[in-house]
C-alpha atoms as a PDB file:
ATOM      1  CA  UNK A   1       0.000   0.000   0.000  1.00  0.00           C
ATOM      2  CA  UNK A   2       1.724   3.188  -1.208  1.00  0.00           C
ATOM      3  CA  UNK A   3       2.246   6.085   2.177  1.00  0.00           C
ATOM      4  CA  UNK A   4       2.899   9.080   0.055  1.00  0.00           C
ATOM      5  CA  UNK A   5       1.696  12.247   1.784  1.00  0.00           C
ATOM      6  CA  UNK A   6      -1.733  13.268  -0.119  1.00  0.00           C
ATOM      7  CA  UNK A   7      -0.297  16.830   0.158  1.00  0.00           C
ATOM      8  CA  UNK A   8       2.079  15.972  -2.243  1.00  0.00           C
ATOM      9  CA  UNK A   9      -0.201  14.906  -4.812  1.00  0.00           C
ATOM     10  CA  UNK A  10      -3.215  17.257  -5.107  1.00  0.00           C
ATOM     11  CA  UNK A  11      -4.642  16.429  -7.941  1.00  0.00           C
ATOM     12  CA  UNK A  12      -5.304  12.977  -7.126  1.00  0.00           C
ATOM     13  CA  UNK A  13      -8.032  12.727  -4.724  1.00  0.00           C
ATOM     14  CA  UNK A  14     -10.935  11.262  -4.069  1.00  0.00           C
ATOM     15  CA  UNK A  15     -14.516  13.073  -4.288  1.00  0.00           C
ATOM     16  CA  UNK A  16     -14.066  12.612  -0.234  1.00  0.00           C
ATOM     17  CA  UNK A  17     -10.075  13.460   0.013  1.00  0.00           C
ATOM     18  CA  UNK A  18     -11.410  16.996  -1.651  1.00  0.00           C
ATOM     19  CA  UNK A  19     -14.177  17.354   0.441  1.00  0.00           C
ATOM     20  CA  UNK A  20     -12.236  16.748   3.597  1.00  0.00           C
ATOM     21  CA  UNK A  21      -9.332  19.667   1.787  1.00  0.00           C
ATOM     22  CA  UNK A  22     -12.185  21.690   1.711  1.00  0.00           C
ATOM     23  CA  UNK A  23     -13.246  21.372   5.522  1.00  0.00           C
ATOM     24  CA  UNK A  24      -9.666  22.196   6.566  1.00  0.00           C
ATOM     25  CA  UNK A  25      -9.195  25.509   4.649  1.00  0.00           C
ATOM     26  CA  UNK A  26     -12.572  26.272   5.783  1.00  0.00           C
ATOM     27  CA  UNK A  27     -11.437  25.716   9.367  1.00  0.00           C
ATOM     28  CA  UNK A  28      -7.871  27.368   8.600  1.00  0.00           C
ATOM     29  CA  UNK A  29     -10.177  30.280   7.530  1.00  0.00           C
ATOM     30  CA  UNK A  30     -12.511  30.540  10.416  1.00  0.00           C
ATOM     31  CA  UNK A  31      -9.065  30.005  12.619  1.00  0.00           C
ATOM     32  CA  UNK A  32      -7.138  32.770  11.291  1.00  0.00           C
ATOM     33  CA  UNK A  33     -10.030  35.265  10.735  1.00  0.00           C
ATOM     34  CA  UNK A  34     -10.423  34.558  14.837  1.00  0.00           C
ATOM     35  CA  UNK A  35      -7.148  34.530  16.581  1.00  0.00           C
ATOM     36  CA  UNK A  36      -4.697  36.105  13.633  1.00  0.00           C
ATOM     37  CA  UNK A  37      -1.822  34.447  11.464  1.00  0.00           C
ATOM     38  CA  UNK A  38       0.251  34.314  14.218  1.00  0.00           C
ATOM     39  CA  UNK A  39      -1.766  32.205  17.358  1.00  0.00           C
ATOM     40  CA  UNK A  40      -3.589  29.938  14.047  1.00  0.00           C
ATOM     41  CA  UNK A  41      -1.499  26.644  14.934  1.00  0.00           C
ATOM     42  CA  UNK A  42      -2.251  23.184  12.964  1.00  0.00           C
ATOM     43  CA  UNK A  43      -3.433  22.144  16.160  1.00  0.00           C
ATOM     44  CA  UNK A  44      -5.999  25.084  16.191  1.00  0.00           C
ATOM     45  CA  UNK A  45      -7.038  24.342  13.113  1.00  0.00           C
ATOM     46  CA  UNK A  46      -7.269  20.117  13.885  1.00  0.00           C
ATOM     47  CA  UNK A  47      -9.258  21.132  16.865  1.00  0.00           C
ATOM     48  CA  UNK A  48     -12.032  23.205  14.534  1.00  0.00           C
ATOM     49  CA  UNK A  49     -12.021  20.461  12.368  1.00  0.00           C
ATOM     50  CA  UNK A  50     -12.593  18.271  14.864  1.00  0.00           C
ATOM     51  CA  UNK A  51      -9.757  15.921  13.567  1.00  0.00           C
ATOM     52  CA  UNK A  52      -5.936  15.107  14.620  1.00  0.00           C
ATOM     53  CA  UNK A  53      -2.906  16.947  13.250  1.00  0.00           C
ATOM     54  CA  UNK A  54      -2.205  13.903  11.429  1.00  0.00           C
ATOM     55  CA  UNK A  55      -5.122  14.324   9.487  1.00  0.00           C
ATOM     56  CA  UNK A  56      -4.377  17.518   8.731  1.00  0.00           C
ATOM     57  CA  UNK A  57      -0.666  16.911   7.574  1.00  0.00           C
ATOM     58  CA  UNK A  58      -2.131  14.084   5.211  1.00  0.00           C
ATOM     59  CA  UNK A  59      -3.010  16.336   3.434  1.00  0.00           C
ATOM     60  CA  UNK A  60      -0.933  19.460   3.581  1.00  0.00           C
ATOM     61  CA  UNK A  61       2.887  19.073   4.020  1.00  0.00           C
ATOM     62  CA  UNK A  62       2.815  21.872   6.266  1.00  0.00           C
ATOM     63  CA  UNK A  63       1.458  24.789   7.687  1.00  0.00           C
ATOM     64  CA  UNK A  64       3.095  26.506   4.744  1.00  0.00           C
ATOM     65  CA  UNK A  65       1.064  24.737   2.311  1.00  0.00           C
ATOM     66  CA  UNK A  66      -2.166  24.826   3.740  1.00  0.00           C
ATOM     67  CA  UNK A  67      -2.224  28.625   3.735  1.00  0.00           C
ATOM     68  CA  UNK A  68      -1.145  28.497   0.130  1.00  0.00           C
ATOM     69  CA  UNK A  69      -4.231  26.504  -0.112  1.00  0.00           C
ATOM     70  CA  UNK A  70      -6.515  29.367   1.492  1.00  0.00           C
ATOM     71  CA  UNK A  71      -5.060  32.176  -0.781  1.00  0.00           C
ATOM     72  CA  UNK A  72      -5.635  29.731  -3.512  1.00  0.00           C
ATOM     73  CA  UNK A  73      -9.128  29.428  -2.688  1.00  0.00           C
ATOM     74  CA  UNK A  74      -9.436  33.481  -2.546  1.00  0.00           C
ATOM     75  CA  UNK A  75      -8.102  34.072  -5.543  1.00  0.00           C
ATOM     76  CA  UNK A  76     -10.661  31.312  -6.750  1.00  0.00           C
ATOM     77  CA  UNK A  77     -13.484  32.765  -5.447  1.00  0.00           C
ATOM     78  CA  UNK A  78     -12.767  36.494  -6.296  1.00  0.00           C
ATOM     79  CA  UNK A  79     -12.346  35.610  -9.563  1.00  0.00           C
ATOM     80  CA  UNK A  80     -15.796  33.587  -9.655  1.00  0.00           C
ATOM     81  CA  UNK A  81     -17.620  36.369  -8.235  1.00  0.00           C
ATOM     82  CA  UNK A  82     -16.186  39.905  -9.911  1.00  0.00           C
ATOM     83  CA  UNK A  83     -15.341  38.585 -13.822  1.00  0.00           C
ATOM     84  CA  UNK A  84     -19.003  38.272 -14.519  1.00  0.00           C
ATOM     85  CA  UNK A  85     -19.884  41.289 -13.094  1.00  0.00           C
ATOM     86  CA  UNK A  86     -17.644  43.650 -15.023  1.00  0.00           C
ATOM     87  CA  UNK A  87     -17.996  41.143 -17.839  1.00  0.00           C
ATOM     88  CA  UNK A  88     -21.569  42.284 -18.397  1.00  0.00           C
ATOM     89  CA  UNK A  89     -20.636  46.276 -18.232  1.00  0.00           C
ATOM     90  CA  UNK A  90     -21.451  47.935 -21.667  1.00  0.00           C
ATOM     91  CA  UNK A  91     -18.914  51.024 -21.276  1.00  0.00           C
ATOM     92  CA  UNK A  92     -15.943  51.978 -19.704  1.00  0.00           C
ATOM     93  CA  UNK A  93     -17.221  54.556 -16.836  1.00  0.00           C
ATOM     94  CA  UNK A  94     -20.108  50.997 -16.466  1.00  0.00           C
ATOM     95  CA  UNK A  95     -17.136  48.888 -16.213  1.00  0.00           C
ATOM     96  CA  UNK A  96     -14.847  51.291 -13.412  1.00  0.00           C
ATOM     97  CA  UNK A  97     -18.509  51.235 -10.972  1.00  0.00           C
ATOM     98  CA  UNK A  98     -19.023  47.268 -11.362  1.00  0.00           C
ATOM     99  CA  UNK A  99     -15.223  46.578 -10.729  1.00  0.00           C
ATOM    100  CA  UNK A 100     -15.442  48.483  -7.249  1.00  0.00           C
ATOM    101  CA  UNK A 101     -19.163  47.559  -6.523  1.00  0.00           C
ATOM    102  CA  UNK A 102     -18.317  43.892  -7.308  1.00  0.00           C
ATOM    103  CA  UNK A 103     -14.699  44.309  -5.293  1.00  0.00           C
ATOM    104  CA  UNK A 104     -16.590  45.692  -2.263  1.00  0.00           C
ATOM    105  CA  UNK A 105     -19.543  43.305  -2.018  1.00  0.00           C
ATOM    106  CA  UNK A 106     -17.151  40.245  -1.993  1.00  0.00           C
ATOM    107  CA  UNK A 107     -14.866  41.384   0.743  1.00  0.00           C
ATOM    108  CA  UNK A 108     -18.165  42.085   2.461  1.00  0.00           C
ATOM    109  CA  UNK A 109     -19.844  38.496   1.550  1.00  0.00           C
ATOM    110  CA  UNK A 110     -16.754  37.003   2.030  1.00  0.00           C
ATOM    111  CA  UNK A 111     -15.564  38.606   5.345  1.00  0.00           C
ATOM    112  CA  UNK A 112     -14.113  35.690   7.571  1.00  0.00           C
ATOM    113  CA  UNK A 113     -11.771  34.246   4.037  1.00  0.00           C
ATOM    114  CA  UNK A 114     -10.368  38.234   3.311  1.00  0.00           C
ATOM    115  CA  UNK A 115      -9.434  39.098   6.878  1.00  0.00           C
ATOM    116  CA  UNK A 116      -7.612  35.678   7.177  1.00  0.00           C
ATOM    117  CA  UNK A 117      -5.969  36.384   3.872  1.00  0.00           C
ATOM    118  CA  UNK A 118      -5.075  39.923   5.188  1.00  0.00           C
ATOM    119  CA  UNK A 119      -3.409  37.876   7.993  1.00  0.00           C
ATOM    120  CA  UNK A 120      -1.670  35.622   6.093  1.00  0.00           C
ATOM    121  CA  UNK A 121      -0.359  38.453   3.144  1.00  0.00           C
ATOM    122  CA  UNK A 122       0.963  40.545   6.192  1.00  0.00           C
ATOM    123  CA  UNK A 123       2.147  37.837   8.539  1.00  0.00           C
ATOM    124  CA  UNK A 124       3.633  35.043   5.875  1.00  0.00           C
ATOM    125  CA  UNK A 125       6.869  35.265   4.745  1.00  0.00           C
ATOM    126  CA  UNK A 126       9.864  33.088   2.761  1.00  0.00           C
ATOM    127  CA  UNK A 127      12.748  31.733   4.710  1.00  0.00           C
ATOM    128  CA  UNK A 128      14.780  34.985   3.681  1.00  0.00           C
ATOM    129  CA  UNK A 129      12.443  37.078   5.833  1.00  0.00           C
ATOM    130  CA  UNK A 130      10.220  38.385   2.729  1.00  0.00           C
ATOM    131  CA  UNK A 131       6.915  38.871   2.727  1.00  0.00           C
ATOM    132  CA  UNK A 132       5.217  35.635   0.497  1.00  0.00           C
ATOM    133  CA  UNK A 133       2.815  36.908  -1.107  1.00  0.00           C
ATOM    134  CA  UNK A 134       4.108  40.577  -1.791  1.00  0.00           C
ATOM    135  CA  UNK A 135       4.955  40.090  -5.153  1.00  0.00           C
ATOM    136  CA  UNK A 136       1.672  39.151  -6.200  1.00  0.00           C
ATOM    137  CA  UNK A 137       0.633  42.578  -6.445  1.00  0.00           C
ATOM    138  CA  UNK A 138       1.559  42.639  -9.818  1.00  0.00           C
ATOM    139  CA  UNK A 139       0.308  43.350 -13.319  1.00  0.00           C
ATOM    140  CA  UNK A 140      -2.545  40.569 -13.000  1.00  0.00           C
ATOM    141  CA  UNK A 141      -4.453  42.997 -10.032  1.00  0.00           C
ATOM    142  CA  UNK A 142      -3.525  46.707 -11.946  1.00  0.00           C
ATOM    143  CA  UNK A 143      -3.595  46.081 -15.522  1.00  0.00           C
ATOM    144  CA  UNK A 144      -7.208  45.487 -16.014  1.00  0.00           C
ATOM    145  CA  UNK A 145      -8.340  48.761 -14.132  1.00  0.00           C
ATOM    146  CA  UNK A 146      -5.423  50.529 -16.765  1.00  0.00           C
ATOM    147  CA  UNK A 147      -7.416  48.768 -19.603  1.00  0.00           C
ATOM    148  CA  UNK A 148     -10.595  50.384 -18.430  1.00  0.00           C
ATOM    149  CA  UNK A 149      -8.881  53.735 -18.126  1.00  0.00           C
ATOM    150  CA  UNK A 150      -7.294  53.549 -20.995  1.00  0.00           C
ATOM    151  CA  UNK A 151     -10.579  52.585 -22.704  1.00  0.00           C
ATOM    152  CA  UNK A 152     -12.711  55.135 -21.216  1.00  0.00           C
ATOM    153  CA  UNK A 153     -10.145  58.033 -22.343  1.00  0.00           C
ATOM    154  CA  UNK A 154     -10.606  56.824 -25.797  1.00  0.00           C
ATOM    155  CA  UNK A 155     -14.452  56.739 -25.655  1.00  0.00           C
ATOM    156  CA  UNK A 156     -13.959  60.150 -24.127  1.00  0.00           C
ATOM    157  CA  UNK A 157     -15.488  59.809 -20.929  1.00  0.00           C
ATOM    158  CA  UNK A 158     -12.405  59.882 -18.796  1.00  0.00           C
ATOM    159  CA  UNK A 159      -9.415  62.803 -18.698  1.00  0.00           C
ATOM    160  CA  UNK A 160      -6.476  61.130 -20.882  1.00  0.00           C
ATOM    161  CA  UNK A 161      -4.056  59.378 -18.996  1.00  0.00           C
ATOM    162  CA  UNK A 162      -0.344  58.654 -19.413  1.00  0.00           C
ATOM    163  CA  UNK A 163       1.172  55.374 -18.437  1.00  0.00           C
ATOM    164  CA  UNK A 164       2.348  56.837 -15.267  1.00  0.00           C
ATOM    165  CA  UNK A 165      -1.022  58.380 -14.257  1.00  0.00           C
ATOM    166  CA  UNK A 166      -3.073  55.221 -15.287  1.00  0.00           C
ATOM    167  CA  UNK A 167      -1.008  53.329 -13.219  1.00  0.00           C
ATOM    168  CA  UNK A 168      -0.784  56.139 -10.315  1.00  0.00           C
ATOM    169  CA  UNK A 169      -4.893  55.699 -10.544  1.00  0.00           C
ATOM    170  CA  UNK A 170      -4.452  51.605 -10.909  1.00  0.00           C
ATOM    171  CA  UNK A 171      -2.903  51.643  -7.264  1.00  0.00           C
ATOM    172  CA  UNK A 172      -5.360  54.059  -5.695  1.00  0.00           C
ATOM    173  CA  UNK A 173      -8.330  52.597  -6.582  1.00  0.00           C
ATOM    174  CA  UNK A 174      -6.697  49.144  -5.625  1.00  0.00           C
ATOM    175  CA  UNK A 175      -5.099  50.148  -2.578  1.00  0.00           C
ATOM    176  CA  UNK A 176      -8.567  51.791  -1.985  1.00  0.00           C
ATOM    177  CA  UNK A 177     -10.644  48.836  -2.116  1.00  0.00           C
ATOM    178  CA  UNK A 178      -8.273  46.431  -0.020  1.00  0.00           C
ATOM    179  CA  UNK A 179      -8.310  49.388   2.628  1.00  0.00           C
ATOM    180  CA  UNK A 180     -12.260  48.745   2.941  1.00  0.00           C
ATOM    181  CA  UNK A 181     -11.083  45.199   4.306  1.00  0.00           C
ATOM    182  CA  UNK A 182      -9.395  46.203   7.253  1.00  0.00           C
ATOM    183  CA  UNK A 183     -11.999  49.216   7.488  1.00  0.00           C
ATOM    184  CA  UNK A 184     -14.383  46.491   7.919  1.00  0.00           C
ATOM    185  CA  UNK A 185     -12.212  44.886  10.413  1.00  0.00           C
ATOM    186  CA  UNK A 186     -12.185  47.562  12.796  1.00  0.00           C
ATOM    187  CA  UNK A 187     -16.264  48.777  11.759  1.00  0.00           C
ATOM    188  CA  UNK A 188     -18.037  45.307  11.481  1.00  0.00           C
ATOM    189  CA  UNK A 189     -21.776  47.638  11.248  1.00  0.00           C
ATOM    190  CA  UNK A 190     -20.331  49.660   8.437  1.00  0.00           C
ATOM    191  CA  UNK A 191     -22.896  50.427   6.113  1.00  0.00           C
ATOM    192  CA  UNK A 192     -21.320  48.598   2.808  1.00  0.00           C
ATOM    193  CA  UNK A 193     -23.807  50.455   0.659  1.00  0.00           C
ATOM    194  CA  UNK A 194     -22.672  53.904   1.339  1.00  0.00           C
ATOM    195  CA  UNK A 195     -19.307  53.318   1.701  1.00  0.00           C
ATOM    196  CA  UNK A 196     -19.320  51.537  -1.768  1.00  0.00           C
ATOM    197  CA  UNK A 197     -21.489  55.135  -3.258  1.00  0.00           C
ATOM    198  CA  UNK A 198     -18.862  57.353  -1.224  1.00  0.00           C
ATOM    199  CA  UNK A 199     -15.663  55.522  -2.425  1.00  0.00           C
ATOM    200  CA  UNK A 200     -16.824  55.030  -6.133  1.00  0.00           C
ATOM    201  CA  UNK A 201     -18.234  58.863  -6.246  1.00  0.00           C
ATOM    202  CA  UNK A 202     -14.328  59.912  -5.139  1.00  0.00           C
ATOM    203  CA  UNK A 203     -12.972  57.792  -8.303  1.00  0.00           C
ATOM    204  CA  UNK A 204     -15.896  58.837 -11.022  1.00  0.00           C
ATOM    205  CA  UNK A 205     -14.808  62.391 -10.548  1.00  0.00           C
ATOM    206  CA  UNK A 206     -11.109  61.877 -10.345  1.00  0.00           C
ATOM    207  CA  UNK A 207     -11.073  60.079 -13.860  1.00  0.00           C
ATOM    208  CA  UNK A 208     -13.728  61.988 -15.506  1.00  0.00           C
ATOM    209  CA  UNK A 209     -12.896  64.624 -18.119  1.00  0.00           C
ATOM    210  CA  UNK A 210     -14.912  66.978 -16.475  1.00  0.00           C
ATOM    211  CA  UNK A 211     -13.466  70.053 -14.382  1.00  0.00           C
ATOM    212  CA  UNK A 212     -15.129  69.675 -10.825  1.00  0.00           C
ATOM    213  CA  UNK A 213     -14.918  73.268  -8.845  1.00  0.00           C
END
């Protein structure tokens, strides 16, 4: 009977091997959206599951891994929930509001899996000392708000932007919406509605080609 470590081998699994993955991130989720990156031990997490560490290191390698896993299953679900959303956008201003609104609502749907992968982008890092994840704030999370920039100055409902203002813009409104996460952190009863019309109303006017007094 072959002993390899199921962590090693993702994709093969069982329809119940997945389902118990599953469980565990969930309970990694719920752990580090509790107590922090820090205090969220495998034995935490085994304990929420209600299974041993072993179980737990079947399936991930290490701690390491199984945080991988929850980013993973962010970047997943972010995806699943915003491309459609902007997808269906017929112009470029359309396209800027459904990118925020659809940004905003899934941090606030999705409140316990962002605040533990705050926690892990802030707390995780390589065995030089570097932050893990910092690097993937790269041209995969700005370009596409460039694009619609770039594409509303051409329809002529933004200003006209250079590559150094679209991207100055690209980290604002970024920076911007992962700022509503830890907003939401410290102000669970924040009303997501007007903070979504406040935030978006700031950007609308700074990109439009129209002089506000």
């Amino acid at each position: 009977m072959s002993t390899k470590n199921k962590a090693n081998d993702p994709n093969d699994l069982s329809f119940i091997e997945k389902a118990r993955r599953a469980q565990i991130v969930q309970c990694a989720i719920e752990t580090i959206s509790e107590v922090g990156y820090a205090q969220a031990s495998i034995g935490q997490i085994a304990k929420r599951a209600n299974v041993s560490k072993g179980v737990i290191t079947y399936h991930f390698a290490s701690k390491d891994d199984l945080l991988e896993e929850v980013v993973a299953a962010y970047a997943i679900s972010a995806e699943a929930f915003i491309r459609p959303v902007v997808a269906n956008a017929a112009t470029p201003k359309e396209r800027l509001r459904k990118y925020m609104e659809a940004n905003l609502a899934f941090i606030a749907e999705h409140r316990e899996m962002v605040f533990a992968v705050v926690e892990i982008a802030a707390g995780m890092r390589t065995k030089d000392g570097k932050l893990r994840f910092s690097a993937d704030a790269d041209e995969g999370i700005y370009q596409p708000i460039e694009e619609i920039l770039y594409a509303g100055a051409e329809a002529g409902c933004f200003r006209t932007f250079t590559p150094l203002s679209a991207r100055v813009t690209a980290l604002a409104i970024r920076h911007a919406i992962d700022g509503f996460s830890l907003e939401l952190m410290r102000t669970p009863d924040l009303s997501v509605k007007e903070y979504t019309e406040e935030l978006i109303g700031i950007f609308e006017r700074a990109v439009s080609n129209v002089d506000y007094e």
